[in-house]
N, C-alpha and C. Protein backbone atom coordinates (compact mmCIF):
# COMPACT_ATOMS: atom_id res chain seq x y z
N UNK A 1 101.87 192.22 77.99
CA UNK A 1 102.77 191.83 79.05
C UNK A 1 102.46 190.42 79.55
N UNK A 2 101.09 190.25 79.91
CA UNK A 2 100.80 188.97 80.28
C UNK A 2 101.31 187.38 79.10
N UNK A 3 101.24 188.13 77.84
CA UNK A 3 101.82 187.05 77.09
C UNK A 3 103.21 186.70 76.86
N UNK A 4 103.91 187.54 77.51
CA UNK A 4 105.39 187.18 77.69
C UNK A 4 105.84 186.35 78.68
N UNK A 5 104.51 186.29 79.94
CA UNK A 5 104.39 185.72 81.15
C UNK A 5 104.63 184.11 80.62
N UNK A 6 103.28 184.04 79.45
CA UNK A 6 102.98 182.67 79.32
C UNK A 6 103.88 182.09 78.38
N UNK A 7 105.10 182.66 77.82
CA UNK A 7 105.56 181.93 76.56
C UNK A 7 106.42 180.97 77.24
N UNK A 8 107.53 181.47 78.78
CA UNK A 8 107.93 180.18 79.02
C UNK A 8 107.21 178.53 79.39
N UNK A 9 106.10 179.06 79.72
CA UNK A 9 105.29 177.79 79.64
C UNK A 9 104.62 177.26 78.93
N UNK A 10 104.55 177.83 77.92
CA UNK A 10 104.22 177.15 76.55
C UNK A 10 105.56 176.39 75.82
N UNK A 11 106.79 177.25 75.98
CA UNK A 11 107.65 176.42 75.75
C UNK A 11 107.96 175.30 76.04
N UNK A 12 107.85 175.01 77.81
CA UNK A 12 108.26 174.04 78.26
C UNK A 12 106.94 172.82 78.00
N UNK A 13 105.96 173.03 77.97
CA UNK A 13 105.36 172.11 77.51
C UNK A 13 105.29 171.65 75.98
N UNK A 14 105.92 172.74 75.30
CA UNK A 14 106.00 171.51 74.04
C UNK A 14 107.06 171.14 74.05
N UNK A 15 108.36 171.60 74.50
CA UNK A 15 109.58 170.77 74.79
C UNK A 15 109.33 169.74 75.80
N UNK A 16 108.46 169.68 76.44
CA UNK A 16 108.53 168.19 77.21
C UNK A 16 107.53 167.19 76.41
N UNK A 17 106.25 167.78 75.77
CA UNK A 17 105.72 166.64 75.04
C UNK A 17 106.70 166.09 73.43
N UNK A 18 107.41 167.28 73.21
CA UNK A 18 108.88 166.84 72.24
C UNK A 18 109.32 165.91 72.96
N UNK A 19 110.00 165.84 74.03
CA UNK A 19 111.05 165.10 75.01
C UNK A 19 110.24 163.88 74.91
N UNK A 20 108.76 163.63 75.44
CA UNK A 20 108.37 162.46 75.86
C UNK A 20 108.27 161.69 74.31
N UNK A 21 108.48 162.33 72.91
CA UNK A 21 108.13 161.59 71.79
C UNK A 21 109.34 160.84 71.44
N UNK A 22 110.75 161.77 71.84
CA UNK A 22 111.44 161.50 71.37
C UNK A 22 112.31 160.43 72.53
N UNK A 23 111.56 160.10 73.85
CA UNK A 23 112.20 158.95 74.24
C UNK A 23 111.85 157.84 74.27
N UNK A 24 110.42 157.53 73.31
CA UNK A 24 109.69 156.81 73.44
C UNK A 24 110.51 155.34 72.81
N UNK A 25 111.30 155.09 71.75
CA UNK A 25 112.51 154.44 71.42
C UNK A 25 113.29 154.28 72.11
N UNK A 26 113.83 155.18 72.75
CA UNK A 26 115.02 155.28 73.96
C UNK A 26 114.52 154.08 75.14
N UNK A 27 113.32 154.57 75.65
CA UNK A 27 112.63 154.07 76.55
C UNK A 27 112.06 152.78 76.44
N UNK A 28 111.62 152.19 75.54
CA UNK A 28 111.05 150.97 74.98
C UNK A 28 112.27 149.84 74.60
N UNK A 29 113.15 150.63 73.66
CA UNK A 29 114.40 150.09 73.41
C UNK A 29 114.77 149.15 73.99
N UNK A 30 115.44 148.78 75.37
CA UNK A 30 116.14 148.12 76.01
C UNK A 30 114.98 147.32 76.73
N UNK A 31 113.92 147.45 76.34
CA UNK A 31 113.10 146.33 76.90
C UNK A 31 112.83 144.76 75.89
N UNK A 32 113.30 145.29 75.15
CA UNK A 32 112.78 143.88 73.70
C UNK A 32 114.10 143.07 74.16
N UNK A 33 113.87 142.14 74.27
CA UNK A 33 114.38 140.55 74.43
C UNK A 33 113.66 139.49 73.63
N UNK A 34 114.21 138.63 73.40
CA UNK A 34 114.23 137.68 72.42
C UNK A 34 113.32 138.22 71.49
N UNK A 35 112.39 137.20 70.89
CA UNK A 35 111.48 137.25 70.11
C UNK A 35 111.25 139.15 69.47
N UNK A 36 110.96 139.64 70.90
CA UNK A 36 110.98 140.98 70.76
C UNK A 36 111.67 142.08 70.84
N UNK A 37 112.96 141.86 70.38
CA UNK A 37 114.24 142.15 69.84
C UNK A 37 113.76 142.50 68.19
N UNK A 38 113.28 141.66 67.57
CA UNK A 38 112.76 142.29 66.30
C UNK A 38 111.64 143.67 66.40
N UNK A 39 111.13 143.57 67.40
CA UNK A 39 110.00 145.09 67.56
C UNK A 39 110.45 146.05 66.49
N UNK A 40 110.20 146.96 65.54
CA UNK A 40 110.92 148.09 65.27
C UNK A 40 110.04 149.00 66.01
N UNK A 41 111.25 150.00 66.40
CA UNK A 41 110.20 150.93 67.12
C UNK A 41 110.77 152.39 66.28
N UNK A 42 110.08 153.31 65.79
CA UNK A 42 110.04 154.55 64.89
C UNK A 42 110.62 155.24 65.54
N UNK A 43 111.32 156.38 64.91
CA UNK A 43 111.91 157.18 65.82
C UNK A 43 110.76 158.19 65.99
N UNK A 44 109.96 158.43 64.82
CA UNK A 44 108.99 159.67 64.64
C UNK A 44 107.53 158.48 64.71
N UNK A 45 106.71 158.84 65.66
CA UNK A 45 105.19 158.14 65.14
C UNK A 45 104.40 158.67 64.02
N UNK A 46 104.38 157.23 62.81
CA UNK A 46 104.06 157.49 62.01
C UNK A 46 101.70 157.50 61.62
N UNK A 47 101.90 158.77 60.64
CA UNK A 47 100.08 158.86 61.01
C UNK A 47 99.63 157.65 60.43
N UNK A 48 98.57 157.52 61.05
CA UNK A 48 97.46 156.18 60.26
C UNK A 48 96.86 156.37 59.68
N UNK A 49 96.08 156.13 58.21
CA UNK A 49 94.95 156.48 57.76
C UNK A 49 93.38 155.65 58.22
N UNK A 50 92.78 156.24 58.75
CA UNK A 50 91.82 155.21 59.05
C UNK A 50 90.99 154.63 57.82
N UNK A 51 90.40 153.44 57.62
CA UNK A 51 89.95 152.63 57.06
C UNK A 51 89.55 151.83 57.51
N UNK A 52 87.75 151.88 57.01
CA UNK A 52 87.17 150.81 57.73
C UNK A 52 87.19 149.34 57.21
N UNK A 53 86.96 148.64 58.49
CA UNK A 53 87.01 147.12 58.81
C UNK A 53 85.60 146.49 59.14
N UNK A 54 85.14 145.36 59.26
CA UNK A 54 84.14 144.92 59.52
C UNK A 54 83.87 144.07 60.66
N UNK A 55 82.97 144.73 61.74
CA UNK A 55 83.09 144.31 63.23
C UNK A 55 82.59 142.85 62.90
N UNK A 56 82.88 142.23 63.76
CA UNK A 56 82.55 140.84 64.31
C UNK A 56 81.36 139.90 63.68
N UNK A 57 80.13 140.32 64.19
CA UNK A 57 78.84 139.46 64.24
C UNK A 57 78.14 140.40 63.45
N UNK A 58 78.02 141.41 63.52
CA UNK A 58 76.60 142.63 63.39
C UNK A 58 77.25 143.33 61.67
N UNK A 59 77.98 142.98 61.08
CA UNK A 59 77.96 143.50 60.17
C UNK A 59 78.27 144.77 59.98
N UNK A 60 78.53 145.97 60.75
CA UNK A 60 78.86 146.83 60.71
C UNK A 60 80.40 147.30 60.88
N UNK A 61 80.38 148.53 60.56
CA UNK A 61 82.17 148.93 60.28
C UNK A 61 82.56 149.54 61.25
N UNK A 62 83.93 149.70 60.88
CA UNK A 62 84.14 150.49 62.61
C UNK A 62 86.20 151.21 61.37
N UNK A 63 86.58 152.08 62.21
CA UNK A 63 88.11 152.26 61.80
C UNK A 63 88.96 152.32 62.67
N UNK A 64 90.56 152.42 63.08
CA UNK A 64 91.13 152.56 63.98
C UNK A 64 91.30 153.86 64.19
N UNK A 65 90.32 154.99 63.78
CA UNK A 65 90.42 156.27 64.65
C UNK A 65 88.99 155.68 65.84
N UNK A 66 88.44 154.87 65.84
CA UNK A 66 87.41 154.48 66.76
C UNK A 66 88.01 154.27 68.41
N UNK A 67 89.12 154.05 67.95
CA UNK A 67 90.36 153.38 69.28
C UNK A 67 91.10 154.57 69.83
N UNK A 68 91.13 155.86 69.06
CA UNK A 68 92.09 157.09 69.63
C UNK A 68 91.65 157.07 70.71
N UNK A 69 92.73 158.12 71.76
CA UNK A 69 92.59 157.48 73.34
C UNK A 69 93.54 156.45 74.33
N UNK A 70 93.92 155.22 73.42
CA UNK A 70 94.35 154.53 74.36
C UNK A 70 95.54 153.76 72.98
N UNK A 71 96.27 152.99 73.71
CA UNK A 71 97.21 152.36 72.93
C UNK A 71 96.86 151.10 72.40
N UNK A 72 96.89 150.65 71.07
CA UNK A 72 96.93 149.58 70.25
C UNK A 72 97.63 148.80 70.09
N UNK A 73 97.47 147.46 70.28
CA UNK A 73 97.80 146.54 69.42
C UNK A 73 97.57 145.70 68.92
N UNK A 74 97.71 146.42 67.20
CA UNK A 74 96.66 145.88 66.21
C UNK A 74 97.33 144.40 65.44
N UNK A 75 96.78 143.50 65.35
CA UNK A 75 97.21 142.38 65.03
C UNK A 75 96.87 141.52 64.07
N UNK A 76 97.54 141.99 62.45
CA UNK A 76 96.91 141.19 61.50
C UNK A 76 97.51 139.49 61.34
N UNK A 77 96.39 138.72 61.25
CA UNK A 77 96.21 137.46 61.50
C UNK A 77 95.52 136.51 59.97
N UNK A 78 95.56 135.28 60.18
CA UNK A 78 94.36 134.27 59.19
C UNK A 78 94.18 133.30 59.92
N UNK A 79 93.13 132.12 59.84
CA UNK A 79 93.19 131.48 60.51
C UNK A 79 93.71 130.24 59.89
N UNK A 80 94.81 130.25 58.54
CA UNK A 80 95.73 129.59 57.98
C UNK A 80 97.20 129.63 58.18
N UNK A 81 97.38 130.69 58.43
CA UNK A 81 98.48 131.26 58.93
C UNK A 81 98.76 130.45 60.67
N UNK A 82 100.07 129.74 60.51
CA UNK A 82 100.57 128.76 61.30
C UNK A 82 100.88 129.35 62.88
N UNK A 83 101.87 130.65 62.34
CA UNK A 83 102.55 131.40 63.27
C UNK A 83 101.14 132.18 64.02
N UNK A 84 100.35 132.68 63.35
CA UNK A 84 99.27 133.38 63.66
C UNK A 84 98.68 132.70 64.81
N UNK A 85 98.41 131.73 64.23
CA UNK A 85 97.78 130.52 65.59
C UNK A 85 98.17 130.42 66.37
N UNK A 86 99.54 130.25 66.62
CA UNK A 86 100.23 130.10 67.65
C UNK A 86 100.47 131.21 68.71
N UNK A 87 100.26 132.34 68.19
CA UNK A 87 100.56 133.83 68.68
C UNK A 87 99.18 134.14 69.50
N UNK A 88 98.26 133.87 68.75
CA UNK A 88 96.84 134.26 69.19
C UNK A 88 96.59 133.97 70.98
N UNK A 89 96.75 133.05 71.34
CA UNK A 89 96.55 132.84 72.81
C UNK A 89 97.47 133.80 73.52
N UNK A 90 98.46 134.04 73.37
CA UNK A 90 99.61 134.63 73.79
C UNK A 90 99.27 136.22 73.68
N UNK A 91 98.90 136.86 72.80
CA UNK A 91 97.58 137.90 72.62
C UNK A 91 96.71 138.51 73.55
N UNK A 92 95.78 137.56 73.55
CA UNK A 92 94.64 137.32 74.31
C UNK A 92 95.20 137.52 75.75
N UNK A 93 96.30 137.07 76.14
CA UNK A 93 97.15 136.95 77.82
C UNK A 93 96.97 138.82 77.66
N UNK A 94 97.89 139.31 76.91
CA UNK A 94 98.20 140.44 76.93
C UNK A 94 97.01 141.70 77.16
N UNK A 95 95.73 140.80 76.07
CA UNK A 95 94.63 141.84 76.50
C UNK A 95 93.44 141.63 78.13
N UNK A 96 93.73 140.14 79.01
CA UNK A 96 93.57 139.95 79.84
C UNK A 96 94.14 140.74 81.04
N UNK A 97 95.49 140.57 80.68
CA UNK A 97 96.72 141.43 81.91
C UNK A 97 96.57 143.42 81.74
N UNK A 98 96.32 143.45 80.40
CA UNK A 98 96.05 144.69 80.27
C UNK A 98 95.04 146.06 79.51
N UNK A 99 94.33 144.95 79.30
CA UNK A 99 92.97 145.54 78.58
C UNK A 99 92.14 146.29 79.23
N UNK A 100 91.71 147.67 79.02
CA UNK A 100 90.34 148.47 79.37
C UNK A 100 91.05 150.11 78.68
N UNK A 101 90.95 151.09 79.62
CA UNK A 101 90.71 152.16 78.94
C UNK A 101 92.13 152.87 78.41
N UNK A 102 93.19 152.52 78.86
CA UNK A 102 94.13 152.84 78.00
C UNK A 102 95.12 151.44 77.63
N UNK A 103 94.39 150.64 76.87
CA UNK A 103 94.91 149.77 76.32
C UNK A 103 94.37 149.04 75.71
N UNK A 104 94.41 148.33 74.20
CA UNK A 104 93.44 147.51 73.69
C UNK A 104 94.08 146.34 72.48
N UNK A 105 93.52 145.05 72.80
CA UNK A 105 94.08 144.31 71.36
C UNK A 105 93.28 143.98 70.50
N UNK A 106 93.72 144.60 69.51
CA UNK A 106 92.82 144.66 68.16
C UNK A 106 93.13 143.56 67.27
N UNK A 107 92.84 142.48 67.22
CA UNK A 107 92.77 141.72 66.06
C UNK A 107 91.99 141.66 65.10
N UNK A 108 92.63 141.52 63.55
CA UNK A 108 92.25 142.01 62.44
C UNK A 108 92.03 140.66 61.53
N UNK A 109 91.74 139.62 61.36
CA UNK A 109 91.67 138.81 60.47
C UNK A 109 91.69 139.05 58.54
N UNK A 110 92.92 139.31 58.07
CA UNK A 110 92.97 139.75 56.88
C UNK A 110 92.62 139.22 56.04
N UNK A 111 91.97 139.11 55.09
CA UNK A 111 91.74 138.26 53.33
C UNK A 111 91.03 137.26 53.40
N UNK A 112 90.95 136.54 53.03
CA UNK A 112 89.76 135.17 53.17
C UNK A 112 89.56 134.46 54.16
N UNK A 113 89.08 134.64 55.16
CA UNK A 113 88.57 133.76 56.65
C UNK A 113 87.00 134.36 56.56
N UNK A 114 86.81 133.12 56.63
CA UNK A 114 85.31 132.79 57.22
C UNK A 114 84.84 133.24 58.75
N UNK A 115 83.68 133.81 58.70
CA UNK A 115 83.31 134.22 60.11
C UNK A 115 83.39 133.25 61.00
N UNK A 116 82.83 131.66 60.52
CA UNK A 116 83.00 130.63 61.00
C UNK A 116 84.21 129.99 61.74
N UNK A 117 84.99 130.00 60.36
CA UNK A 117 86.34 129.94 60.47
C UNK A 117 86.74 130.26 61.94
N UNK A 118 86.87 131.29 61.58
CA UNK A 118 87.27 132.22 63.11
C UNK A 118 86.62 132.60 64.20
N UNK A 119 85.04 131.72 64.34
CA UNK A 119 85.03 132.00 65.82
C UNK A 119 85.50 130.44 66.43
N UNK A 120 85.41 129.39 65.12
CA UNK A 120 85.99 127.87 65.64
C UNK A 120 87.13 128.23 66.03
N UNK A 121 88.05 128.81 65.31
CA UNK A 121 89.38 129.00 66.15
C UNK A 121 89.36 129.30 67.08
N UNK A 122 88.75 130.58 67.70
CA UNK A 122 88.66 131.09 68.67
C UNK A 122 87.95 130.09 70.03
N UNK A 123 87.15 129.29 69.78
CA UNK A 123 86.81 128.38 70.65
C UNK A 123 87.54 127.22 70.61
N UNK A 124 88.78 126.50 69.72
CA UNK A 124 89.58 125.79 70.11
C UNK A 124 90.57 126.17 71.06
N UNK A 125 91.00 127.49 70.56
CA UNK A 125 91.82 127.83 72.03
C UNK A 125 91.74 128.63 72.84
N UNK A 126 90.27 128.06 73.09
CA UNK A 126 89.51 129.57 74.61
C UNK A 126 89.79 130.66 74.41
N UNK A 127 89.69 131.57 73.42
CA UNK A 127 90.09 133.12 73.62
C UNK A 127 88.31 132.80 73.30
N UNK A 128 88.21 134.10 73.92
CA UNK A 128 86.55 134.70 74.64
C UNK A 128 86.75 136.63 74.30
N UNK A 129 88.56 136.85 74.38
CA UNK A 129 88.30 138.41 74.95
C UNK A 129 88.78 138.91 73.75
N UNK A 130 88.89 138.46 72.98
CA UNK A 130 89.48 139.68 71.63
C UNK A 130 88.46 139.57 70.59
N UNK A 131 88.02 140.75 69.57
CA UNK A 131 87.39 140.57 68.86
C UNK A 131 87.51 139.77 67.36
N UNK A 132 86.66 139.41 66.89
CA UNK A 132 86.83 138.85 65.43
C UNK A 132 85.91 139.74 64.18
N UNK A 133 86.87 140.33 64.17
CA UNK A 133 87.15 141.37 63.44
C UNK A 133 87.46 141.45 61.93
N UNK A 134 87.37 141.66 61.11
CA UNK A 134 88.01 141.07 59.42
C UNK A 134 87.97 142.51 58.78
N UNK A 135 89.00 141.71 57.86
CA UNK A 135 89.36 143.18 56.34
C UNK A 135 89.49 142.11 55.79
N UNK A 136 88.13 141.51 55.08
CA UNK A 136 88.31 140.89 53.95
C UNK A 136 89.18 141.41 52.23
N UNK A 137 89.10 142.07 52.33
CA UNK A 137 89.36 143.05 51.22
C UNK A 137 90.84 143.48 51.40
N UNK A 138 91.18 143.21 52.44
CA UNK A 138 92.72 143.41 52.81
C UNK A 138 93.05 145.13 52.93
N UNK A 139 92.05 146.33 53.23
CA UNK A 139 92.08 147.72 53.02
C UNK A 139 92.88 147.90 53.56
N UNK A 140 92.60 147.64 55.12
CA UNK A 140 93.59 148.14 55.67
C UNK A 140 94.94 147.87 55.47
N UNK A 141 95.03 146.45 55.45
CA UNK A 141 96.32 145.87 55.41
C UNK A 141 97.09 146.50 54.17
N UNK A 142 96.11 146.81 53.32
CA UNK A 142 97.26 147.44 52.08
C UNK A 142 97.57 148.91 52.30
N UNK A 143 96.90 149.84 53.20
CA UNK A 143 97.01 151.04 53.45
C UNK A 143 97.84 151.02 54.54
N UNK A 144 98.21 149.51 55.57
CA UNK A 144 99.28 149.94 56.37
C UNK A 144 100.20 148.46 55.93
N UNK A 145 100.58 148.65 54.61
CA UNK A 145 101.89 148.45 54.42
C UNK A 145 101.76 146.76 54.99
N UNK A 146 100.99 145.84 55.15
CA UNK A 146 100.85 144.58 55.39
C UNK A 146 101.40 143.72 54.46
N UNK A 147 102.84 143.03 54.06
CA UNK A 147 103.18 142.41 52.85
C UNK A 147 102.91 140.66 53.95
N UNK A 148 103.08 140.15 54.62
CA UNK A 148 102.95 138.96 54.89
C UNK A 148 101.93 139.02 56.64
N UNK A 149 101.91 137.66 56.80
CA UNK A 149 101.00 137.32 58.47
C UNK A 149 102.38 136.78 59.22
N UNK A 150 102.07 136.42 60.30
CA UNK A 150 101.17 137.89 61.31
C UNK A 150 102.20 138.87 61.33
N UNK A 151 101.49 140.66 61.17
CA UNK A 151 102.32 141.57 61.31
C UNK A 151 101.23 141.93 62.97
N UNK A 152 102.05 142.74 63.20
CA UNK A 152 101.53 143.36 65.05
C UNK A 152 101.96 144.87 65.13
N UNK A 153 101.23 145.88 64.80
CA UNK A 153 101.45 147.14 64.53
C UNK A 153 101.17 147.51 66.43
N UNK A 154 101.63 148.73 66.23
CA UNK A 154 101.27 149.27 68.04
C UNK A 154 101.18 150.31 67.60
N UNK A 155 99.80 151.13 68.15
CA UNK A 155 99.64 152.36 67.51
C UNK A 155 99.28 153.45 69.05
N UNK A 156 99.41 154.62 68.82
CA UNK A 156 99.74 155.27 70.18
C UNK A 156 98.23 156.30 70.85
N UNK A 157 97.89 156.72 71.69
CA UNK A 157 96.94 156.87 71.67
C UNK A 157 96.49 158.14 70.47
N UNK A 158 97.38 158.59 69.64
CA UNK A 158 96.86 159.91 68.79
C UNK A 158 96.41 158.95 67.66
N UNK A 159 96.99 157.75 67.65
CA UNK A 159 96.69 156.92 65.80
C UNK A 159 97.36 157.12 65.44
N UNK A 160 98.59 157.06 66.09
CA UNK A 160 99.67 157.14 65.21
C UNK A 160 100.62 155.80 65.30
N UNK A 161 101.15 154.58 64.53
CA UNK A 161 102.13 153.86 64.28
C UNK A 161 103.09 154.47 65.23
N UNK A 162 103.46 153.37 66.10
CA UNK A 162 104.86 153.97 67.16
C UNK A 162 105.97 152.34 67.01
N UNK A 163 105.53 151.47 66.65
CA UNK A 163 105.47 150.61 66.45
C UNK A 163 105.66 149.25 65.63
N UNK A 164 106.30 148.28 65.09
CA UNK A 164 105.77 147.42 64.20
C UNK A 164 106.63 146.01 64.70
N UNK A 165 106.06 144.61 64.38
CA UNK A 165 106.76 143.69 64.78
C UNK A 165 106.60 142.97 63.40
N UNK A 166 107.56 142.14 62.60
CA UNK A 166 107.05 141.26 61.92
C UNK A 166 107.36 139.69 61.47
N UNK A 167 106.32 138.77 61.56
CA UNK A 167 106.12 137.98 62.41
C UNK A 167 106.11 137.04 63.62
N UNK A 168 105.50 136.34 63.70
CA UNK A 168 105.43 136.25 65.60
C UNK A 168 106.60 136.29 66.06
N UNK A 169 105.85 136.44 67.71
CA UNK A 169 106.76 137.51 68.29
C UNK A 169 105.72 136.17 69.61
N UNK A 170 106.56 135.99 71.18
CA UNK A 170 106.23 135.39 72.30
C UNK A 170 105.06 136.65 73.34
N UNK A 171 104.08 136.92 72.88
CA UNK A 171 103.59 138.07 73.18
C UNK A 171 102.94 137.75 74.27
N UNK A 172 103.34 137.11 75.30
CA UNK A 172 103.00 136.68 76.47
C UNK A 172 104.54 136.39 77.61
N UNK A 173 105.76 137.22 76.98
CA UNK A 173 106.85 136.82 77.66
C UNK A 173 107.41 138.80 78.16
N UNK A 174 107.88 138.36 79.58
CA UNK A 174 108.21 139.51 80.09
C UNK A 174 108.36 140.69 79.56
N UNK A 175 109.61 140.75 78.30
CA UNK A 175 109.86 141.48 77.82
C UNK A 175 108.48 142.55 76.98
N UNK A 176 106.99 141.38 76.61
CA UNK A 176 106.40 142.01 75.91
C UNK A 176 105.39 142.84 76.99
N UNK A 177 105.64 142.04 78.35
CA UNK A 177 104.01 143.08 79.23
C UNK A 177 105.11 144.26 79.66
N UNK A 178 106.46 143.92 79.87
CA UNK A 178 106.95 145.29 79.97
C UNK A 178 107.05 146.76 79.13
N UNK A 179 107.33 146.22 77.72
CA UNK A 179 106.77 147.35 76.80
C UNK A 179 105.13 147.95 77.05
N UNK A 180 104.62 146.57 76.90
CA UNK A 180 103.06 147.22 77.21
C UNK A 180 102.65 148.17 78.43
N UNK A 181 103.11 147.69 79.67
CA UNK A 181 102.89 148.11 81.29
C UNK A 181 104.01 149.44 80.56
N UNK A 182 104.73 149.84 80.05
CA UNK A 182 105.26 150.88 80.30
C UNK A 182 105.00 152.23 79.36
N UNK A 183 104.05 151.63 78.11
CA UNK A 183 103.01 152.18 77.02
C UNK A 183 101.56 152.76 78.13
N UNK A 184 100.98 151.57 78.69
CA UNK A 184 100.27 152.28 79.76
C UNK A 184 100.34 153.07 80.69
N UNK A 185 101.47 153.11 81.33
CA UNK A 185 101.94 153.90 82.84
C UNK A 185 101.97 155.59 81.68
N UNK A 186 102.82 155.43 81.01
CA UNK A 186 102.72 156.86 80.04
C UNK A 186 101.44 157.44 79.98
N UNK A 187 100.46 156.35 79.55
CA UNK A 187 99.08 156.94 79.13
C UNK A 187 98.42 157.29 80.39
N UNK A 188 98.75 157.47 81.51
CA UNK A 188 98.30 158.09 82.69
C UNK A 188 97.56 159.36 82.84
């Protein structure tokens, strides 16, 4: 008897975590303006495979199931790549305005960059807060579908692709802290 009690509320909670998946497009939708008007946003979040990458300084690996929890945005980059450069500060705004526990920007430096390389970049144009990060080997990038730079995946707090932009995108203009501020307010 008692389990007949609980089935309407089991219902309604997976029809509302249904509801909240399926407005997540709906909801995001009408926020992309210019630049981010190209966003695609999935109707279904697609899974990630994790694959490791190689942290920063210390040599060690890390994958993007390390990040489940909070929302991504993962950002494959070079430090040849023109558009990339240009995007990067604009980035960095985004993980300033909204970085800590449900939110994070992951930059990925794909294929041949020098560690060097990329912390000079990083000290020509004052970014201090994002990591330098690499897939020399391009793993990830070939396991998520990376054909050119910069791509900007947004992944949701399960690891799942909700997400994709491809190439730059003004990621420091209204339209983009509003997607973000409204990716966070969800993750509440």
């Amino acid at each position: 008897m008692r389990l007949f009690r609980l089935i309407p509320l089991y219902m309604a909670l997976a029809l509302g975590a249904n509801a909240a998946l399926a407005t997540d497009a709906e909801t995001l939708g009408p926020l992309r303006e210019d630049s981010l008007k190209r966003l695609i946003l999935h109707k279904e979040p697609k899974p990630v495979t994790p694959v490791d990458f190689q942290l920063e300084d210390d040599g060690g690996t890390a994958s993007l199931a390390d990040y489940k929890g909070k929302y991504v945005l993962l950002n494959f980059w070079a430090t040849w790549c023109a558009p990339c450069r240009k995007e990067m500060p604009q980035i960095a705004e985004l993980q300033d305005e909204f970085g800590g526990d449900k939110f994070e920007v992951l930059t990925l430096a794909t294929g041949r960059n020098s560690p060097a390389g990329i912390k000079k970049f990083f000290e020509e144009n004052g970014i201090d807060n994002l990591p330098r990060h690499q897939d020399p080997s391009q793993a990830v990038a070939r396991e998520m579908g990376v054909i050119g730079l910069p791509i900007t995946v947004i992944i949701d707090p399960d690891g799942n692709e909700i997400a994709r932009l491809i190439g730059d995108a003004e990621w420091n203009s209204d339209s983009a802290k509003a997607i973000i501020s409204t990716l966070v307010e969800a993750n509440s």
